[in-house]
N, C-alpha and C. Protein backbone atom coordinates (compact mmCIF):
# COMPACT_ATOMS: atom_id res chain seq x y z
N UNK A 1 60.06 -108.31 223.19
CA UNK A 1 58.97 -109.13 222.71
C UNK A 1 59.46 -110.02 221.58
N UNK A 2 58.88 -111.32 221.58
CA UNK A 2 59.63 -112.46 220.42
C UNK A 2 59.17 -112.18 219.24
N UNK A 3 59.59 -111.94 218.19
CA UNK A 3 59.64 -111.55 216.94
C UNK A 3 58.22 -112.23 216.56
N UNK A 4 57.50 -113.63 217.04
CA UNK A 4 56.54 -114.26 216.45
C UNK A 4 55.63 -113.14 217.04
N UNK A 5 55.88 -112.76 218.24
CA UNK A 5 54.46 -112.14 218.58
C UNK A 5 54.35 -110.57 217.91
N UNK A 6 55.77 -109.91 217.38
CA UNK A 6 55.30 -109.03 216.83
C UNK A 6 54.43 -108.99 215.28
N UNK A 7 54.62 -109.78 214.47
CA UNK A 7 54.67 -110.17 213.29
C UNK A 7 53.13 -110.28 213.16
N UNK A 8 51.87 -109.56 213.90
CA UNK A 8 50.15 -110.15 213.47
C UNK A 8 50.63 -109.89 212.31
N UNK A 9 49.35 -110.30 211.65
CA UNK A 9 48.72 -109.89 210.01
C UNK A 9 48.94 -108.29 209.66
N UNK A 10 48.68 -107.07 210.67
CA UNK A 10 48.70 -105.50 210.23
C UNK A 10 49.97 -105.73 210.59
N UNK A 11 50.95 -106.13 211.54
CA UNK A 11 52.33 -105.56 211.93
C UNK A 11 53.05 -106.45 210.78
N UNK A 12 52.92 -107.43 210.19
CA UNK A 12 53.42 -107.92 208.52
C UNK A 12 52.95 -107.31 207.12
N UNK A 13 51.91 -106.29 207.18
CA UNK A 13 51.81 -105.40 206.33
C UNK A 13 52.37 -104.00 206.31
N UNK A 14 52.68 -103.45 207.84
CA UNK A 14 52.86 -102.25 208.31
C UNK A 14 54.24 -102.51 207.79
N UNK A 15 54.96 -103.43 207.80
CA UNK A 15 56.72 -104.00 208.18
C UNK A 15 56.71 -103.99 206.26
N UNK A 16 55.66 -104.59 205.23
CA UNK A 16 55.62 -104.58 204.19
C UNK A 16 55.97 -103.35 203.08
N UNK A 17 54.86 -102.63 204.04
CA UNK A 17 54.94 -100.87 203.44
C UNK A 17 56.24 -100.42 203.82
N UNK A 18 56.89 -100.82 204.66
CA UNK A 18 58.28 -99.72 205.15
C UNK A 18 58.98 -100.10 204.68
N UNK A 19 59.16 -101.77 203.87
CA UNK A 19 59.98 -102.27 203.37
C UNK A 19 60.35 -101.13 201.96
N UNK A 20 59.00 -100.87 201.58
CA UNK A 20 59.63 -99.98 199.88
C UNK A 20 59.84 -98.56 200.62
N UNK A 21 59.35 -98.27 201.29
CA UNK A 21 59.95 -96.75 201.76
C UNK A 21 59.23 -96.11 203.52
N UNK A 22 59.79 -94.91 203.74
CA UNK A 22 59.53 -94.97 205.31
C UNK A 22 58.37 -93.57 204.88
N UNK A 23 57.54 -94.23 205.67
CA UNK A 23 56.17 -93.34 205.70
C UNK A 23 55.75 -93.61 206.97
N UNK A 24 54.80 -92.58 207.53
CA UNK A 24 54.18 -92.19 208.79
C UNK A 24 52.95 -93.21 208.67
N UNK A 25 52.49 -93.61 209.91
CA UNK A 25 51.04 -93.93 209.94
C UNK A 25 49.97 -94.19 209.55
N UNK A 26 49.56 -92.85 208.98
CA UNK A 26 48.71 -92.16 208.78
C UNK A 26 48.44 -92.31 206.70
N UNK A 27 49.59 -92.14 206.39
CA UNK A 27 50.01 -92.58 204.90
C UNK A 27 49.99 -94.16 204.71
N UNK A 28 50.51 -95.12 205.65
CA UNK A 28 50.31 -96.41 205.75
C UNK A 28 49.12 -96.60 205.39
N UNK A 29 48.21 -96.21 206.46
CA UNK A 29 47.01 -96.41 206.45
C UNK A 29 46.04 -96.19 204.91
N UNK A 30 46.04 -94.78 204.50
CA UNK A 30 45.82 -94.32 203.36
C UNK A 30 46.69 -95.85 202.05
N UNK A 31 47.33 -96.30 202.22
CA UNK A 31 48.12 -97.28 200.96
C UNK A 31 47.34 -98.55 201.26
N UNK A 32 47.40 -98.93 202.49
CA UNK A 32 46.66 -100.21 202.87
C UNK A 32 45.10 -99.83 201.97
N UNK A 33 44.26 -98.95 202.63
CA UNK A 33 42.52 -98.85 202.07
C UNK A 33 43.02 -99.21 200.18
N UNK A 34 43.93 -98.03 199.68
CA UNK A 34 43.87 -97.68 198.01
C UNK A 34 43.94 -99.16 197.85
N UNK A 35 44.97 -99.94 198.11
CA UNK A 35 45.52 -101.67 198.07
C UNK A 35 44.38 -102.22 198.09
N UNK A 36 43.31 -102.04 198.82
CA UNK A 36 42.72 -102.76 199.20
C UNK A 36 42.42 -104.23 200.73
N UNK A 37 43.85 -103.57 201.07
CA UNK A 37 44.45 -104.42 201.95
C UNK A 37 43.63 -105.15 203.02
N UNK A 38 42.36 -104.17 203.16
CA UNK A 38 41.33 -104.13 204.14
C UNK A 38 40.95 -105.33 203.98
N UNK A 39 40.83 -106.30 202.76
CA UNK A 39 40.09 -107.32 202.53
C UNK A 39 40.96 -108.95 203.01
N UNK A 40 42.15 -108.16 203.63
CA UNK A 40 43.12 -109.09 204.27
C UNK A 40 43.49 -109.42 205.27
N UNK A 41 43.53 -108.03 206.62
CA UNK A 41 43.43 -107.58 207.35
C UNK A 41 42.31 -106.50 207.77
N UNK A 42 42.27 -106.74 209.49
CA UNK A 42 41.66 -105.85 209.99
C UNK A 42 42.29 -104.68 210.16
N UNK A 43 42.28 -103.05 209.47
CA UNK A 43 42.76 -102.12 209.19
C UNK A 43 41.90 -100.39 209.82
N UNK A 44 42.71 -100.50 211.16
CA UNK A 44 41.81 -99.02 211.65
C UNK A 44 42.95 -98.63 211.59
N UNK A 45 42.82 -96.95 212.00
CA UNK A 45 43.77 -95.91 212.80
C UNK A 45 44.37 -96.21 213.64
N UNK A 46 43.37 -96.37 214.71
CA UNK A 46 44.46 -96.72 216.02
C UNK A 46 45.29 -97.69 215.97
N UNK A 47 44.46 -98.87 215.68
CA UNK A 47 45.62 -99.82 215.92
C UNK A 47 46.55 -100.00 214.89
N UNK A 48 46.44 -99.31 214.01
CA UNK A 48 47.95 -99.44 212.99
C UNK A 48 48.59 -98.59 213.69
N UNK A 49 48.34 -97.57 214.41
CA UNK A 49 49.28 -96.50 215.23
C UNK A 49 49.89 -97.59 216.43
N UNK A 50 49.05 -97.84 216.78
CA UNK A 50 49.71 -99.53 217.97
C UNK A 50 50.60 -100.19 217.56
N UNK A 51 50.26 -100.75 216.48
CA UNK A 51 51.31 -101.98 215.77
C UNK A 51 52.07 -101.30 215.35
N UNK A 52 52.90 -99.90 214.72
CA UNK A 52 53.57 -98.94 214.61
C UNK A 52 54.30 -99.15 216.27
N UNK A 53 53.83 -98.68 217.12
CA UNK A 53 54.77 -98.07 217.96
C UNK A 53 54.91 -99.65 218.85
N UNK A 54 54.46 -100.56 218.60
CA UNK A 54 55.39 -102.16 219.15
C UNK A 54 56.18 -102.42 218.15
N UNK A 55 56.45 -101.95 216.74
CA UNK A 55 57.37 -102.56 216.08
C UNK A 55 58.18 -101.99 216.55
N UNK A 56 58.16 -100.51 217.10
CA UNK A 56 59.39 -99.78 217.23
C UNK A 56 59.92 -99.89 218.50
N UNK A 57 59.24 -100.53 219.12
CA UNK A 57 59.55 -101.76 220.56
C UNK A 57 60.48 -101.79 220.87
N UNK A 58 60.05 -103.46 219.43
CA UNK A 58 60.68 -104.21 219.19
C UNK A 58 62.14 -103.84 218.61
N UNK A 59 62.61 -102.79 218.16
CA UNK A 59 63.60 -102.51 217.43
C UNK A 59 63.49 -103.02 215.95
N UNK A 60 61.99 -103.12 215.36
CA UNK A 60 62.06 -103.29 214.12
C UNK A 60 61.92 -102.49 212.84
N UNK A 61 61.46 -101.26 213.50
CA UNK A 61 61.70 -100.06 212.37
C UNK A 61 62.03 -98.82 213.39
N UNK A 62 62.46 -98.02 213.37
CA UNK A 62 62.75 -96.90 213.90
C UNK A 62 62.35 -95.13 213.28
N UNK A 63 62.09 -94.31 214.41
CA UNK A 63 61.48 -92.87 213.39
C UNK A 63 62.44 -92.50 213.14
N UNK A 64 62.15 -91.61 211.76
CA UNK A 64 63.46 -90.64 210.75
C UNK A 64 63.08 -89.26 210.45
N UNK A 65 61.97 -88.77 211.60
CA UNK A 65 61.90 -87.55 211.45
C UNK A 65 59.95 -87.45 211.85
N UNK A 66 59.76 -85.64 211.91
CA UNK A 66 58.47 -85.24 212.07
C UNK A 66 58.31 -84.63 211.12
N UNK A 67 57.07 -84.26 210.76
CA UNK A 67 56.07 -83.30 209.97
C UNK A 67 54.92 -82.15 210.51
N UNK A 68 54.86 -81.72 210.01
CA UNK A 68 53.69 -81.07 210.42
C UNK A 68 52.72 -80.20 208.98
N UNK A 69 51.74 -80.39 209.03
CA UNK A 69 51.11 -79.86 207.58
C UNK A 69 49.87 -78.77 208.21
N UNK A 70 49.99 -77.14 208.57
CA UNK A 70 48.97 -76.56 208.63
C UNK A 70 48.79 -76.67 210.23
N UNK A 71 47.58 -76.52 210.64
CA UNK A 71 47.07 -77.00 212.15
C UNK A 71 47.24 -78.66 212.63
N UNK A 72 47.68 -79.45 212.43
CA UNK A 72 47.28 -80.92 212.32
C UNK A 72 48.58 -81.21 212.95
N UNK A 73 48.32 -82.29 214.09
CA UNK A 73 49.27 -82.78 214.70
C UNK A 73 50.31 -83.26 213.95
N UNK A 74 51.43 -83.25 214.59
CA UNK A 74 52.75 -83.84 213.87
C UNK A 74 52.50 -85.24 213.54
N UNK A 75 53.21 -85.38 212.32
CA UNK A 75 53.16 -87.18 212.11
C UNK A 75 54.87 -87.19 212.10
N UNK A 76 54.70 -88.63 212.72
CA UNK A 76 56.09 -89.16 212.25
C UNK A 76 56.30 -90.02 211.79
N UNK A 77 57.39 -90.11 211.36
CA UNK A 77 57.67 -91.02 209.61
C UNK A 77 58.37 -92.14 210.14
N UNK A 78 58.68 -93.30 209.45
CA UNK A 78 59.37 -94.53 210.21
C UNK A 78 60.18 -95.40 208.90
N UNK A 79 60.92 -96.10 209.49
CA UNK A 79 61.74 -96.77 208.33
C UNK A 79 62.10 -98.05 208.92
N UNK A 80 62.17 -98.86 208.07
CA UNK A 80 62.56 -100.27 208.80
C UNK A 80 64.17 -100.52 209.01
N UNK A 81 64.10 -101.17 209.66
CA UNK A 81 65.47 -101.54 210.33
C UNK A 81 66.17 -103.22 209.69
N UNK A 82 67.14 -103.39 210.03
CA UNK A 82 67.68 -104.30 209.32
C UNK A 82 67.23 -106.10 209.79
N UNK A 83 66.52 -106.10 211.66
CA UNK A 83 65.90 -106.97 211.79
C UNK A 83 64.66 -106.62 211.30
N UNK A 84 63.64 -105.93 211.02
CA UNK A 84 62.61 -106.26 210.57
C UNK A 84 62.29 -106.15 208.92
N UNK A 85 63.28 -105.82 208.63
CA UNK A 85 63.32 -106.97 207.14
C UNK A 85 63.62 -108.57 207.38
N UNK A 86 64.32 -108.64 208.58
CA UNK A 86 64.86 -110.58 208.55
C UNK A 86 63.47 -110.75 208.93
N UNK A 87 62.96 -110.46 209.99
CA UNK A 87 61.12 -111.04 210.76
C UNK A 87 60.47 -110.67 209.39
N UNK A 88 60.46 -110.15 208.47
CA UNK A 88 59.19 -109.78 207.65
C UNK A 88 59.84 -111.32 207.04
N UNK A 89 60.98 -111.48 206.43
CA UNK A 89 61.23 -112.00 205.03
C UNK A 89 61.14 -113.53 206.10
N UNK A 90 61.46 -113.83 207.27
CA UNK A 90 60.85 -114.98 207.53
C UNK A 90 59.90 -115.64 207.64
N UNK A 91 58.90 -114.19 208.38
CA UNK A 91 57.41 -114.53 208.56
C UNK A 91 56.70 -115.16 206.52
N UNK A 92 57.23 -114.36 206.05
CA UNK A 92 56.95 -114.14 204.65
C UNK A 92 56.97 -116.12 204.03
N UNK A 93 58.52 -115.97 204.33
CA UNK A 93 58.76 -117.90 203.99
C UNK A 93 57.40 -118.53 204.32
N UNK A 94 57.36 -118.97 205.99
CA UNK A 94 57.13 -119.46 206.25
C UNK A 94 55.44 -119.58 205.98
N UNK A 95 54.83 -118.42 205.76
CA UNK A 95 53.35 -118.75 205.21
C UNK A 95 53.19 -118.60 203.99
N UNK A 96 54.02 -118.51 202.83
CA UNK A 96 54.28 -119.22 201.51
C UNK A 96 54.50 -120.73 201.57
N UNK A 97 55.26 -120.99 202.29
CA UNK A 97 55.70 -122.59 202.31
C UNK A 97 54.93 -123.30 202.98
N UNK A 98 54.41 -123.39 203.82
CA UNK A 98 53.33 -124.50 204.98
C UNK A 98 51.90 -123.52 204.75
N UNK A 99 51.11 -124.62 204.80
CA UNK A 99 49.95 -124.51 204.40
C UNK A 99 49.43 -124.78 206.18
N UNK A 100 48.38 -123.53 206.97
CA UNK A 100 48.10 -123.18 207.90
C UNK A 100 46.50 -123.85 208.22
N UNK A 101 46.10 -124.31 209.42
CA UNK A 101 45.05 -124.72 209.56
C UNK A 101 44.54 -123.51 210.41
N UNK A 102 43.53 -122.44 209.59
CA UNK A 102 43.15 -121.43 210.16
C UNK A 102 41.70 -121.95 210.19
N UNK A 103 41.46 -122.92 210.23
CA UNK A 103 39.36 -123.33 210.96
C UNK A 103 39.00 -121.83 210.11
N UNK A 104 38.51 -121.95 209.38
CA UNK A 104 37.06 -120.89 208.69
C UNK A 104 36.17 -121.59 208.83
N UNK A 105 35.08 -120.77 209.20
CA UNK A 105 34.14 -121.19 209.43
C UNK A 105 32.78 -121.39 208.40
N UNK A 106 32.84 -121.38 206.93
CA UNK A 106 31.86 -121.89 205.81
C UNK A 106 32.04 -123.15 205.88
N UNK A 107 33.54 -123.88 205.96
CA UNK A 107 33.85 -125.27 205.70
C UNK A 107 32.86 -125.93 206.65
N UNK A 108 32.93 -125.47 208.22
CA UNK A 108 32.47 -125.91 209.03
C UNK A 108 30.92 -125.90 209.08
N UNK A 109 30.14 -124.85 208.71
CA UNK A 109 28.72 -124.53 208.44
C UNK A 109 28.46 -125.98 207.36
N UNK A 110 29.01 -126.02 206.66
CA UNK A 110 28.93 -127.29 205.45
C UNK A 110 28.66 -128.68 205.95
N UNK A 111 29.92 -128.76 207.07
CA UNK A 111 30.03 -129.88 207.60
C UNK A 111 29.07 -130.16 208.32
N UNK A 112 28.30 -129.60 209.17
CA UNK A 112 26.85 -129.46 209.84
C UNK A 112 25.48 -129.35 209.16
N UNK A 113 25.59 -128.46 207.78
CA UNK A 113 24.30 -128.27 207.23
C UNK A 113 23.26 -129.71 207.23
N UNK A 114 24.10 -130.69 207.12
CA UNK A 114 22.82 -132.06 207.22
C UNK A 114 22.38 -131.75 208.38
N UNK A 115 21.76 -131.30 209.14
CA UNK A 115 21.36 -131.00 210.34
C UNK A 115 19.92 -129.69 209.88
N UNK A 116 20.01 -129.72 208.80
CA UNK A 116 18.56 -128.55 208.03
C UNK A 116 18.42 -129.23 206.82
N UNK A 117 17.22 -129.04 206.87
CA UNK A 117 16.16 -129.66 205.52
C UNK A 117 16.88 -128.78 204.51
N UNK A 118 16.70 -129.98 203.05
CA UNK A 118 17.22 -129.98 201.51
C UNK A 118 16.77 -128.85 202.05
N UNK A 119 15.93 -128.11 201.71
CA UNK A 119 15.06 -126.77 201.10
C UNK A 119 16.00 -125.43 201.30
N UNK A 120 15.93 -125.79 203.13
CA UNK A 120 16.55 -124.50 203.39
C UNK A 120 17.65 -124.76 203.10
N UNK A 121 18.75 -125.57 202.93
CA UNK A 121 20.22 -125.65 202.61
C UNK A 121 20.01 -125.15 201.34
N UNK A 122 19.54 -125.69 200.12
CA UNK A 122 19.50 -124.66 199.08
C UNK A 122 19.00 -123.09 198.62
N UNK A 123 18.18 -122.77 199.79
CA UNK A 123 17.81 -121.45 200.02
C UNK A 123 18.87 -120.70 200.49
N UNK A 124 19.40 -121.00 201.43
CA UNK A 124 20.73 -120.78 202.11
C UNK A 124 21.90 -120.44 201.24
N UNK A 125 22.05 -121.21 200.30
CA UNK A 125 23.15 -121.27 199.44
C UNK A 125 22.82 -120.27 198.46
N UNK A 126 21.76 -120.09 197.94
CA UNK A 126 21.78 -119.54 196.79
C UNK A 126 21.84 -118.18 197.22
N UNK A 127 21.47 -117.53 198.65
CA UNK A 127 21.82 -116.25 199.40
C UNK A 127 23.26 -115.86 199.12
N UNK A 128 23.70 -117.52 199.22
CA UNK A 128 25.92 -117.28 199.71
C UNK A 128 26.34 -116.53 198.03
N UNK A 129 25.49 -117.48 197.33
CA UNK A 129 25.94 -116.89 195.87
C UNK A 129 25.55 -116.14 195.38
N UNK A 130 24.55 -114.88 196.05
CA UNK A 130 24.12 -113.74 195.63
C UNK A 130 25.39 -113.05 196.14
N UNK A 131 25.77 -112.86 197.50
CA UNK A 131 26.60 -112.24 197.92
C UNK A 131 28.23 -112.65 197.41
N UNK A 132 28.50 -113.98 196.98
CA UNK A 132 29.75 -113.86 196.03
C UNK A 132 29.92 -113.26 194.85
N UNK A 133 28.55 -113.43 194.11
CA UNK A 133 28.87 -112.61 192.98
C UNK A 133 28.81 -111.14 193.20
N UNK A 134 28.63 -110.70 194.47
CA UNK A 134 28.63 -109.08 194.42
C UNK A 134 30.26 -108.47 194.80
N UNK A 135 30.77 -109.67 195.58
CA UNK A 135 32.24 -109.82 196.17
C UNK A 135 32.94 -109.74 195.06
N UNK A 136 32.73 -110.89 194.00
CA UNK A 136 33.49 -111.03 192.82
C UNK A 136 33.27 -109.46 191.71
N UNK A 137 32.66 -109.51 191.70
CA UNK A 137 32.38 -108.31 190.99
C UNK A 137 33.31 -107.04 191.55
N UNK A 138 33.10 -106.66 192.75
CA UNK A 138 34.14 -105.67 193.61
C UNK A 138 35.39 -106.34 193.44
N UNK A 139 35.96 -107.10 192.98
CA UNK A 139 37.16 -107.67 193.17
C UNK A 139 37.79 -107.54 191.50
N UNK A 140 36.55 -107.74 190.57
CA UNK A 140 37.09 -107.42 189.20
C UNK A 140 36.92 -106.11 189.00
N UNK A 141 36.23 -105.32 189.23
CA UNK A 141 36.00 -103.67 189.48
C UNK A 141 37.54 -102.92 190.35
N UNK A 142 37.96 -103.52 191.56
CA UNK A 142 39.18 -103.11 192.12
C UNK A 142 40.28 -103.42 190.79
N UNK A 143 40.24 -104.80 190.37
CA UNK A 143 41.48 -105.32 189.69
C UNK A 143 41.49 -103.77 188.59
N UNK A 144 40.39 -104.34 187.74
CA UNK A 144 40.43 -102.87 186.34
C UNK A 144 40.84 -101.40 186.90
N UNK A 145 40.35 -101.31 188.07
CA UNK A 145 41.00 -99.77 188.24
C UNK A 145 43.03 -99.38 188.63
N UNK A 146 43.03 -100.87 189.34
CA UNK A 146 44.57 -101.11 189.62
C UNK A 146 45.39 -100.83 188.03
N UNK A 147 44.32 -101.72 187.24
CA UNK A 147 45.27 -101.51 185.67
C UNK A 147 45.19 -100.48 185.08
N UNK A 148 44.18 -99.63 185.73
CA UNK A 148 43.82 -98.62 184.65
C UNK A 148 44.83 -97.48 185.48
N UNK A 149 45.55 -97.83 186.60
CA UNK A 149 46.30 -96.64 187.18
C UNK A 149 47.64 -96.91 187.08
N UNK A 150 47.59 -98.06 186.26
CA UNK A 150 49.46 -98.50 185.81
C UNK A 150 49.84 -99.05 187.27
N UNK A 151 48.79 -99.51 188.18
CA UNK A 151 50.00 -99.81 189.75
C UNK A 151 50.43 -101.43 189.54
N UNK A 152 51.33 -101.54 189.48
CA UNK A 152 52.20 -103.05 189.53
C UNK A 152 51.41 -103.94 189.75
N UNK A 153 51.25 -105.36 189.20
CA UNK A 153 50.38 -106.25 189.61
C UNK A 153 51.06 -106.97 191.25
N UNK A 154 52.31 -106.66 191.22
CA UNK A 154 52.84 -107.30 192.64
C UNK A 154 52.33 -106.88 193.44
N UNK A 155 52.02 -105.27 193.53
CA UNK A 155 51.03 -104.83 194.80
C UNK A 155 49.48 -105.26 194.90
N UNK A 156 48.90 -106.30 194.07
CA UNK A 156 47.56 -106.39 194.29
C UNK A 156 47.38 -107.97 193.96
N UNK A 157 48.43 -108.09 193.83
CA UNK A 157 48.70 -109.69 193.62
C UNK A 157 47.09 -110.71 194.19
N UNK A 158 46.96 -110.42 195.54
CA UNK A 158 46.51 -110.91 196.27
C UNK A 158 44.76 -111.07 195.68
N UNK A 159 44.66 -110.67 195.26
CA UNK A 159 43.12 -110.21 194.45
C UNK A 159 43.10 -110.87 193.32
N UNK A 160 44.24 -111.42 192.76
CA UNK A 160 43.74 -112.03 191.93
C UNK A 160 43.61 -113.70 192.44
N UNK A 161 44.27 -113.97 193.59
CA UNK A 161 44.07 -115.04 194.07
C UNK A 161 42.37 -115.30 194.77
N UNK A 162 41.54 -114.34 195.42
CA UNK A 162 40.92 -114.16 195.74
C UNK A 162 39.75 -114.07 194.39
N UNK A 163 39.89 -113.62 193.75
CA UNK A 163 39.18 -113.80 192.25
C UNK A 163 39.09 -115.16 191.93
N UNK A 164 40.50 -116.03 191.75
CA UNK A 164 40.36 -117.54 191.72
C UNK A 164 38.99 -118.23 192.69
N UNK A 165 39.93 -118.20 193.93
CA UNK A 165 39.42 -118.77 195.44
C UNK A 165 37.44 -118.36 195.33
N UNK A 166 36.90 -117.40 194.81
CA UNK A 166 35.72 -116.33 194.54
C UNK A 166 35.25 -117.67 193.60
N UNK A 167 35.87 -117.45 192.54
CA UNK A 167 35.46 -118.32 191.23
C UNK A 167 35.14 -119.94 191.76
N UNK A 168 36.07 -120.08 192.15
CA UNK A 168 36.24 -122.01 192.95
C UNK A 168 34.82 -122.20 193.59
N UNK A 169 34.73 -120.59 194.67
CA UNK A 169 33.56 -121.96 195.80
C UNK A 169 32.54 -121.33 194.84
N UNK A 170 32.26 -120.34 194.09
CA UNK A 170 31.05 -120.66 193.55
C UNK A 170 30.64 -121.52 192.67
N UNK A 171 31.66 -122.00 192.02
CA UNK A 171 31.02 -123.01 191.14
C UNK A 171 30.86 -124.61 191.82
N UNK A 172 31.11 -124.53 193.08
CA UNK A 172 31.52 -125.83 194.04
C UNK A 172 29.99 -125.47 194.54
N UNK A 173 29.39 -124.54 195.23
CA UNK A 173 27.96 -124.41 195.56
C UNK A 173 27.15 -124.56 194.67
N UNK A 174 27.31 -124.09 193.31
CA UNK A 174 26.51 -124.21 192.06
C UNK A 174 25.97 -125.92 192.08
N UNK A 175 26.84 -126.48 192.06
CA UNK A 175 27.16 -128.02 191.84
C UNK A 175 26.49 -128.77 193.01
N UNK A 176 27.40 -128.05 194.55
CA UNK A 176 26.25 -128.52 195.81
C UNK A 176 24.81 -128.71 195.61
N UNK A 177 24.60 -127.17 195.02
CA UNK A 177 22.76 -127.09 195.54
C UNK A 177 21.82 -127.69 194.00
N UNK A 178 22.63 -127.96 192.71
CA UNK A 178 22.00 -129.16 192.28
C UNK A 178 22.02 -130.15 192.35
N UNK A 179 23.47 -130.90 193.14
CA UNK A 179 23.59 -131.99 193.86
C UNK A 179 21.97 -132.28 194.31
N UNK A 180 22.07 -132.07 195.54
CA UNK A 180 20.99 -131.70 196.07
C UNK A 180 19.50 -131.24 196.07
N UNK A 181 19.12 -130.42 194.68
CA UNK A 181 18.06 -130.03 194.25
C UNK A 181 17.76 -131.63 193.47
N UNK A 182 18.72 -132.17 193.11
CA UNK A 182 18.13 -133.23 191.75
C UNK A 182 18.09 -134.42 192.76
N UNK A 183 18.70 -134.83 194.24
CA UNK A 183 18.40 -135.61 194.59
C UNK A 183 20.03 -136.84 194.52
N UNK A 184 21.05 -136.45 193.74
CA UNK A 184 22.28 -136.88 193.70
C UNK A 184 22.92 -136.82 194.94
N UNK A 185 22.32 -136.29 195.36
CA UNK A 185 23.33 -136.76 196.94
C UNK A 185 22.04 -136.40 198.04
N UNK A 186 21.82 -137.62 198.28
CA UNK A 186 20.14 -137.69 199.34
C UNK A 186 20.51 -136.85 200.56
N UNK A 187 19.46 -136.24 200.72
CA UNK A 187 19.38 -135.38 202.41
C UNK A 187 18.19 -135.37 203.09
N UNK A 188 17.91 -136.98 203.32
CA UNK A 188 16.76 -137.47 203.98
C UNK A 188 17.59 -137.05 205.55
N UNK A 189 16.29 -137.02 205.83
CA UNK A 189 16.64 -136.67 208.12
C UNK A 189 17.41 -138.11 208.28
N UNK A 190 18.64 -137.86 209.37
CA UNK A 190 19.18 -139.28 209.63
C UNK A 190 18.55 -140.09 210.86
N UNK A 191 18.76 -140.96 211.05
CA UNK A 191 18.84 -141.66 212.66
C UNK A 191 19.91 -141.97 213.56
N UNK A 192 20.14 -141.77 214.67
CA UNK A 192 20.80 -141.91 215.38
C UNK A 192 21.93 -142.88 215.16
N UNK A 193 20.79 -144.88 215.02
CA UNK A 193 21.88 -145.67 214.58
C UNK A 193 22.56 -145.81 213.53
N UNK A 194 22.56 -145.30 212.27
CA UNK A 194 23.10 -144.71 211.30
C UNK A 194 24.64 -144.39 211.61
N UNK A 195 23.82 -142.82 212.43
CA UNK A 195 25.48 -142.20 212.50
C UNK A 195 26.42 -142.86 213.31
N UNK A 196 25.55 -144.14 214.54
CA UNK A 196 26.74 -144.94 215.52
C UNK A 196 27.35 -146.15 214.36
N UNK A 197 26.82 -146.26 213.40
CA UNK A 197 27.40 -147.40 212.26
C UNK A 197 28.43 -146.80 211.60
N UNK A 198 28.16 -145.28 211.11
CA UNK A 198 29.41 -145.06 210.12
C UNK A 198 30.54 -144.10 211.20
N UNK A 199 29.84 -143.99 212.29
CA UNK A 199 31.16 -143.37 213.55
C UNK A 199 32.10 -144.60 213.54
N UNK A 200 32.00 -146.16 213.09
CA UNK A 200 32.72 -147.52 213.80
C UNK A 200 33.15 -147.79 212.46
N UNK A 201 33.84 -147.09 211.11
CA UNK A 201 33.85 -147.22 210.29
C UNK A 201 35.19 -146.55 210.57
């Protein structure tokens, strides 16, 4: 299998964790939730056990032994291999350096909202910013406990970008929906020939 297709989002975190040391599954899993990782990726059991056993496919990490603790099925432990440090540390470049057109879909809701009355667009919005500030809040609540457990800011790095990114669109909606409440940017219903005038623009 071509290295691009092993590399999703969990098989570049799974490849992440083995990078500092070789752990089973099951412990992956357990580091991803504490991380928080969940808020990055989609993070179950099974399929980290999936993306586990295609890396090892692929020849990108290999097992270094079993366990067994009590009644409980064996786990086995895994370690990365010397190509899947090259696929991690490339995949890694390359979405540091180029900026990705992943279509989210708020931008797009935005781009359409002239299509609903002022009212409800600001009703609408002020919902989005009930639920950011509850996001943001879980995100400064995660950060303080990261510090309060001495864990490296490199492992949670990501949260504080997300704290930014949190901070940005709310004060960008703040601004929208008085845009809008005060009448600074009109959201009268359009007409048809309108939009064929500024489509020839």
């Amino acid at each position: 299998m071509a290295r691009d297709k092993q590399l999703t989002s969990l098989g570049m975190a799974a490849l992440g964790l083995l990078a500092e040391r070789s752990m089973h599954p099951y412990e992956m899993y357990q580091l991803l939730i504490c991380r928080r990782q969940d808020r990055l990726v989609k993070v179950k059991p099974g399929t980290l056990y999936h993306t586990v056993g295609r890396l090892a496919e692929a020849n990108l990490i290999h097992a270094v032994g079993t366990e067994r603790e009590g009644k409980r099925p064996e786990r086995t432990s895994y370690a990365i291999l010397p190509a899947g440090r090259e696929a991690l540390e490339h995949r890694l470049k390359e979405l540091l350096a180029r900026r990705a057109s992943e279509y989210p879909s708020f931008p797009q809701a935005v781009a359409e909202a002239h299509n609903l009355p002022s009212g409800v667009v600001v009703e609408l919005l002020h919902s989005r910013l009930v639920e950011l500030g509850t996001y943001l809040n879980e995100l400064d609540g995660d950060a303080k406990k990261m510090q309060d457990k001495s864990v490296p800011m490199k492992f949670w790095i990501e949260s504080s970008y997300q704290q930014a990114l949190t901070r940005a669109e709310i004060r960008w909606i703040e601004q929208l929906r008085a845009d809008i409440t005060t009448g600074a940017l009109p959201w009268q219903p359009h007409k048809s020939n309108d939009l064929m005038k500024h489509s020839e623009l």
